[in-house]
N, C-alpha and C. Protein backbone atom coordinates (compact mmCIF):
# COMPACT_ATOMS: atom_id res chain seq x y z
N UNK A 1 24.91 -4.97 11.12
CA UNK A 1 23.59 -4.41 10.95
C UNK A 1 22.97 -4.94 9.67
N UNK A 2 21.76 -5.52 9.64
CA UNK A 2 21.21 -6.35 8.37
C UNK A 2 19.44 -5.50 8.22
N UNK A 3 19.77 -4.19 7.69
CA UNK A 3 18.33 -3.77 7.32
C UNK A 3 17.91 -4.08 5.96
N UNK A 4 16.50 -4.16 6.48
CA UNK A 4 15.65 -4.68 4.70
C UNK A 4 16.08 -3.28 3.70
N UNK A 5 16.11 -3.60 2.69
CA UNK A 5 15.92 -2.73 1.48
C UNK A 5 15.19 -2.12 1.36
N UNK A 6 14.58 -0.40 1.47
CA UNK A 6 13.05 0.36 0.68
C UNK A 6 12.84 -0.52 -0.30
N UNK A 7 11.50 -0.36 -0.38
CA UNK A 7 10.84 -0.12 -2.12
C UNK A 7 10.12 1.05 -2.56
N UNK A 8 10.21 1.41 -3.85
CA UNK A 8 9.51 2.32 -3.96
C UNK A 8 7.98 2.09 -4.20
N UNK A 9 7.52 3.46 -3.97
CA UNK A 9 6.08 3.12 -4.29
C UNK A 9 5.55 4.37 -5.32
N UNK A 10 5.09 3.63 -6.52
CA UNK A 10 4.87 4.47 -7.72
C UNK A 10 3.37 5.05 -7.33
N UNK A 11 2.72 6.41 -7.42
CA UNK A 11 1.29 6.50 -7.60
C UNK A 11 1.18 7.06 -9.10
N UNK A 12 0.05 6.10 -9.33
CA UNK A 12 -0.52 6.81 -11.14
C UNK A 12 -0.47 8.83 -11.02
N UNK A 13 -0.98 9.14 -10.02
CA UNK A 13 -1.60 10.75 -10.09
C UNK A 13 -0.67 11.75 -9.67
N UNK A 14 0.68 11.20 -8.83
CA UNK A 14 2.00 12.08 -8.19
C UNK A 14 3.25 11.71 -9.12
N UNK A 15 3.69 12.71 -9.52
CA UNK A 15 4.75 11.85 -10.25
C UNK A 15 6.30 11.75 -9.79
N UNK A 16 6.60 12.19 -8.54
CA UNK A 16 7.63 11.36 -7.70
C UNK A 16 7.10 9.83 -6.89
N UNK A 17 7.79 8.69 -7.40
CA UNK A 17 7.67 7.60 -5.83
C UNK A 17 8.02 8.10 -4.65
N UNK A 18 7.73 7.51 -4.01
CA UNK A 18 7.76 7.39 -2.35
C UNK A 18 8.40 5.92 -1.92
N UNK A 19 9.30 6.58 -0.87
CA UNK A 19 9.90 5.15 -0.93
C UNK A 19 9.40 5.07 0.69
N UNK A 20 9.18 3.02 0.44
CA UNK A 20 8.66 2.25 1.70
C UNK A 20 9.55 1.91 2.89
N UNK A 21 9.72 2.74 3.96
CA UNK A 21 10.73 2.38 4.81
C UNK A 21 10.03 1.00 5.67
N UNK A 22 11.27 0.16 5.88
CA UNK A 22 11.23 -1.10 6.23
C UNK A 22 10.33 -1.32 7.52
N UNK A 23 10.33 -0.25 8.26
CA UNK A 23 9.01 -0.39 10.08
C UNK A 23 8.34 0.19 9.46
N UNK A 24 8.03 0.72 8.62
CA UNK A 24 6.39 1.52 7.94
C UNK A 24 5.65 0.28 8.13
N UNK A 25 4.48 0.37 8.88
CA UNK A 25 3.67 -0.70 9.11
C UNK A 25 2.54 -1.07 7.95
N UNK A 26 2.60 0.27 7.00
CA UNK A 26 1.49 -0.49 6.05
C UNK A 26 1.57 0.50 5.01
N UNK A 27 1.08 0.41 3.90
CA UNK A 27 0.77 1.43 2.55
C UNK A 27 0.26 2.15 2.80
N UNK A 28 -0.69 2.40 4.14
CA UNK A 28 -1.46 3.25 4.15
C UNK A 28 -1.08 4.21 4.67
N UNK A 29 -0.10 3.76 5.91
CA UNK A 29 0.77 4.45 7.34
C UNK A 29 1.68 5.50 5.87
N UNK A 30 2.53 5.09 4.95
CA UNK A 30 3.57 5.56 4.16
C UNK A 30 2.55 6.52 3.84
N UNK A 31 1.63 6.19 3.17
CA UNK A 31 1.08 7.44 2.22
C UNK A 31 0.96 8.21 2.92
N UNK A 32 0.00 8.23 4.19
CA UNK A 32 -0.35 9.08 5.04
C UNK A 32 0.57 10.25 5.69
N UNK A 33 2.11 9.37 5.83
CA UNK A 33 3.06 10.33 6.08
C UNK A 33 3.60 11.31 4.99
N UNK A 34 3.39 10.82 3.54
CA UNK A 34 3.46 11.62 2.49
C UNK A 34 2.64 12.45 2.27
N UNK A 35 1.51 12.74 3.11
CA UNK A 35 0.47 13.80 2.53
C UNK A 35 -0.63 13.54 1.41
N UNK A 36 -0.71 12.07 1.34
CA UNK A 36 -1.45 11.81 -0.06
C UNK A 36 -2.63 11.25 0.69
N UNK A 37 -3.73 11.96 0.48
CA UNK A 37 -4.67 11.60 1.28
C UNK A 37 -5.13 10.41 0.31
N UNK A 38 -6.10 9.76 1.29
CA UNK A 38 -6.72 8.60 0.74
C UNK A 38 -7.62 8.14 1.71
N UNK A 39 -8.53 7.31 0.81
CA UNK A 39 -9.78 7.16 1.95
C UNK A 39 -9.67 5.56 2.52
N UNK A 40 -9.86 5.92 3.42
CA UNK A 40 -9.96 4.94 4.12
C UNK A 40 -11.10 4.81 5.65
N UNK A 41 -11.13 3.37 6.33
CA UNK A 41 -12.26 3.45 7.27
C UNK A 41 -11.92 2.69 8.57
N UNK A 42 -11.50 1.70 8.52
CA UNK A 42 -11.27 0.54 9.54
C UNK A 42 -9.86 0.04 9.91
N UNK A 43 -8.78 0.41 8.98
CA UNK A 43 -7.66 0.33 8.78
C UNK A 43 -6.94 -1.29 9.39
N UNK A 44 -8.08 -2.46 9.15
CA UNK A 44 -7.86 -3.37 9.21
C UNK A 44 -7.76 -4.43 8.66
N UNK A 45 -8.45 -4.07 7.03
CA UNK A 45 -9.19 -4.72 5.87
C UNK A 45 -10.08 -5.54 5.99
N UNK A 46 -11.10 -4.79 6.74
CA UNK A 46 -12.58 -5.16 7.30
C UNK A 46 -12.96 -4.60 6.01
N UNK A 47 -13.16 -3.49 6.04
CA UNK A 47 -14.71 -2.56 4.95
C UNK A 47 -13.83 -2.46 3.45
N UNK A 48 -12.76 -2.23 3.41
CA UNK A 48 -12.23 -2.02 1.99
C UNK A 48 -12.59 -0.97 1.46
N UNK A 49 -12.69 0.06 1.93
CA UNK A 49 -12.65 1.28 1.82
C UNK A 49 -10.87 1.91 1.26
N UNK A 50 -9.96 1.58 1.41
CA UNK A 50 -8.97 1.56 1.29
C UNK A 50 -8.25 1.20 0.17
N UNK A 51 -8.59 0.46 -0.85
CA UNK A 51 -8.83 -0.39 -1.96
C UNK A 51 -8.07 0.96 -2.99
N UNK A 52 -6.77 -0.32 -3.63
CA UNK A 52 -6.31 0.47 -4.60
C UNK A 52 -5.58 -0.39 -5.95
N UNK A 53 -5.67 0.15 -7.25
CA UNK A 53 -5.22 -0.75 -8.16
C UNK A 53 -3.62 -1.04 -8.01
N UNK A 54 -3.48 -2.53 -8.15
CA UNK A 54 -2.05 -2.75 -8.39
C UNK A 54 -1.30 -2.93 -9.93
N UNK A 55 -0.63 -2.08 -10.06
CA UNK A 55 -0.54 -1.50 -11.77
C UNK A 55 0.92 -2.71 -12.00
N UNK A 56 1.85 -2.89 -10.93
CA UNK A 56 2.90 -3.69 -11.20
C UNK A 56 3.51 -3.91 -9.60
N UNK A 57 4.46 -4.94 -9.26
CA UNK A 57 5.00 -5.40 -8.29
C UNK A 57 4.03 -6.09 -7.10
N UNK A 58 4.28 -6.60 -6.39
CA UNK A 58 4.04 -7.62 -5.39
C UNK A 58 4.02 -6.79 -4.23
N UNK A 59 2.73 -7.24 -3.39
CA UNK A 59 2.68 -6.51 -1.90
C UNK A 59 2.13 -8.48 -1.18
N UNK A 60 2.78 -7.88 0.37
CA UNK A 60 2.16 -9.28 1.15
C UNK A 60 1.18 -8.21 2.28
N UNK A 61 0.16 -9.15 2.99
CA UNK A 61 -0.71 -9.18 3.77
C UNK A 61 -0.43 -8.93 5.29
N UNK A 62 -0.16 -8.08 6.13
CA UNK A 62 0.23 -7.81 7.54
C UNK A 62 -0.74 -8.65 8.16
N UNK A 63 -2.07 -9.27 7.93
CA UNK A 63 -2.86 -10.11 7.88
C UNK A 63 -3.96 -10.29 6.98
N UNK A 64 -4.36 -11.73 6.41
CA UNK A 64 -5.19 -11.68 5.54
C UNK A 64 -6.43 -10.72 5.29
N UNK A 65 -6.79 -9.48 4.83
CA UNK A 65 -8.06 -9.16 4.55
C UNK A 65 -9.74 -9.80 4.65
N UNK A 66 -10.60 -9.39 5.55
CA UNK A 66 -12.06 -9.82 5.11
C UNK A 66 -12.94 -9.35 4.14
N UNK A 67 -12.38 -8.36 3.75
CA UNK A 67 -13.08 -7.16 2.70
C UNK A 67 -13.00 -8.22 1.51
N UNK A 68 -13.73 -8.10 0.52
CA UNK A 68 -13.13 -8.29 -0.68
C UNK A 68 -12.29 -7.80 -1.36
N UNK A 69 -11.32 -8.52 -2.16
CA UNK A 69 -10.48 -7.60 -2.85
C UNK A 69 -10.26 -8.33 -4.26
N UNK A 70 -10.23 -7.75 -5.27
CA UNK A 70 -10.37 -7.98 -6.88
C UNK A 70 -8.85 -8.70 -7.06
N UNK A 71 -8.94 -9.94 -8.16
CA UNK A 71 -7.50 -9.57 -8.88
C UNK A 71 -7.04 -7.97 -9.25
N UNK A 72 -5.55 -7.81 -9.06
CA UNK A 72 -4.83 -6.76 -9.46
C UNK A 72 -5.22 -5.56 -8.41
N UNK A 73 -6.04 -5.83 -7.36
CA UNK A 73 -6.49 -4.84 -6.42
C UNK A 73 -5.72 -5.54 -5.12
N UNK A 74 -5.16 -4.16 -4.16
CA UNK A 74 -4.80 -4.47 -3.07
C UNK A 74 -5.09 -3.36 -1.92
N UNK A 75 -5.04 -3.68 -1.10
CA UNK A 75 -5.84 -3.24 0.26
C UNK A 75 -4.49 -2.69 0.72
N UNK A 76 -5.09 -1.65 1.14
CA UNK A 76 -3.58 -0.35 1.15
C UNK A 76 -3.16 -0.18 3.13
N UNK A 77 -4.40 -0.54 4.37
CA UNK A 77 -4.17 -0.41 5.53
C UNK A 77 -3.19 -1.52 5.75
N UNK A 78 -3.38 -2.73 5.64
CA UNK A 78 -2.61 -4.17 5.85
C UNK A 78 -1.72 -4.84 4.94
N UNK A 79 -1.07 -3.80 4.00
CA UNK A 79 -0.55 -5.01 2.75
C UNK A 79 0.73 -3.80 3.25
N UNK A 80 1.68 -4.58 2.69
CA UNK A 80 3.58 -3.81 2.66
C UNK A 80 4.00 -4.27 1.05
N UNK A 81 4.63 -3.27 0.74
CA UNK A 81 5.50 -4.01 -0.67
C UNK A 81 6.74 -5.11 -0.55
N UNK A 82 6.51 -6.25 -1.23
CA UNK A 82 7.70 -7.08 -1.35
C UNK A 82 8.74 -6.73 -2.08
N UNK A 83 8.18 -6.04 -3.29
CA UNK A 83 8.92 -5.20 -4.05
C UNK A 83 8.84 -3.67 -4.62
N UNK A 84 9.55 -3.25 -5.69
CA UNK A 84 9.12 -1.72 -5.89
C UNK A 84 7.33 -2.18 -6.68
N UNK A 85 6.50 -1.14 -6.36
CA UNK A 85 4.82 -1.44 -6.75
C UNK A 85 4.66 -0.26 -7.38
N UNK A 86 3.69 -0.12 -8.17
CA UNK A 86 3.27 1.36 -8.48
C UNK A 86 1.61 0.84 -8.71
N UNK A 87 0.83 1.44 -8.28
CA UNK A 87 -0.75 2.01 -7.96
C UNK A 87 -1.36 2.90 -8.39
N UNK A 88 -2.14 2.83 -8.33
CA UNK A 88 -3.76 3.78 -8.77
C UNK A 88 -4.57 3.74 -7.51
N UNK A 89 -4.89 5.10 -6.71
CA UNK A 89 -5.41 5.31 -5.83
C UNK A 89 -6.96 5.29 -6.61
N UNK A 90 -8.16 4.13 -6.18
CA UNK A 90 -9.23 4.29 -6.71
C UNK A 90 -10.53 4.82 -5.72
């Protein structure tokens, strides 16, 4: 049996992480199951409504985003952590 590793996921405003199980399909899917609301719209990274600061660690793209997205900002419906991350819900 060869499963990926969690990562955790730090938020600036909760002060337990949450850890990223490996079929969690997105940052957004995790939070959502944690109860941490957050806004969001299209859950495709069309509108970027979803948009959150990346304070430390590496996330990849479930597919590239059309929204804009800032250095140090990452799009929370379509991105997964590569590693442990910690955020600022903005």
């Amino acid at each position: 049996m060869n499963s990926k590793p969690s990562s955790k996921i730090s938020i600036e405003e909760h002060s337990e992480p949450l850890t990223f199980a490996a079929q969690c399909p997105s940052l957004l899917d995790a939070l959502e199951k944690a109860n941490i609301e957050v806004t969001y719209q299209c859950r495709e990274g069309f509108c970027g409504a979803c948009r959150a600061k990346l304070n430390s660690g590496e996330v990849i793209y479930n597919q590239e985003p059309l929204a804009f997205v800032r250095d140090g900002e990452v799009l929370l419906c379509c991105s997964k952590p590569l590693t442990d991350i910690s955020i600022k819900l903005i």
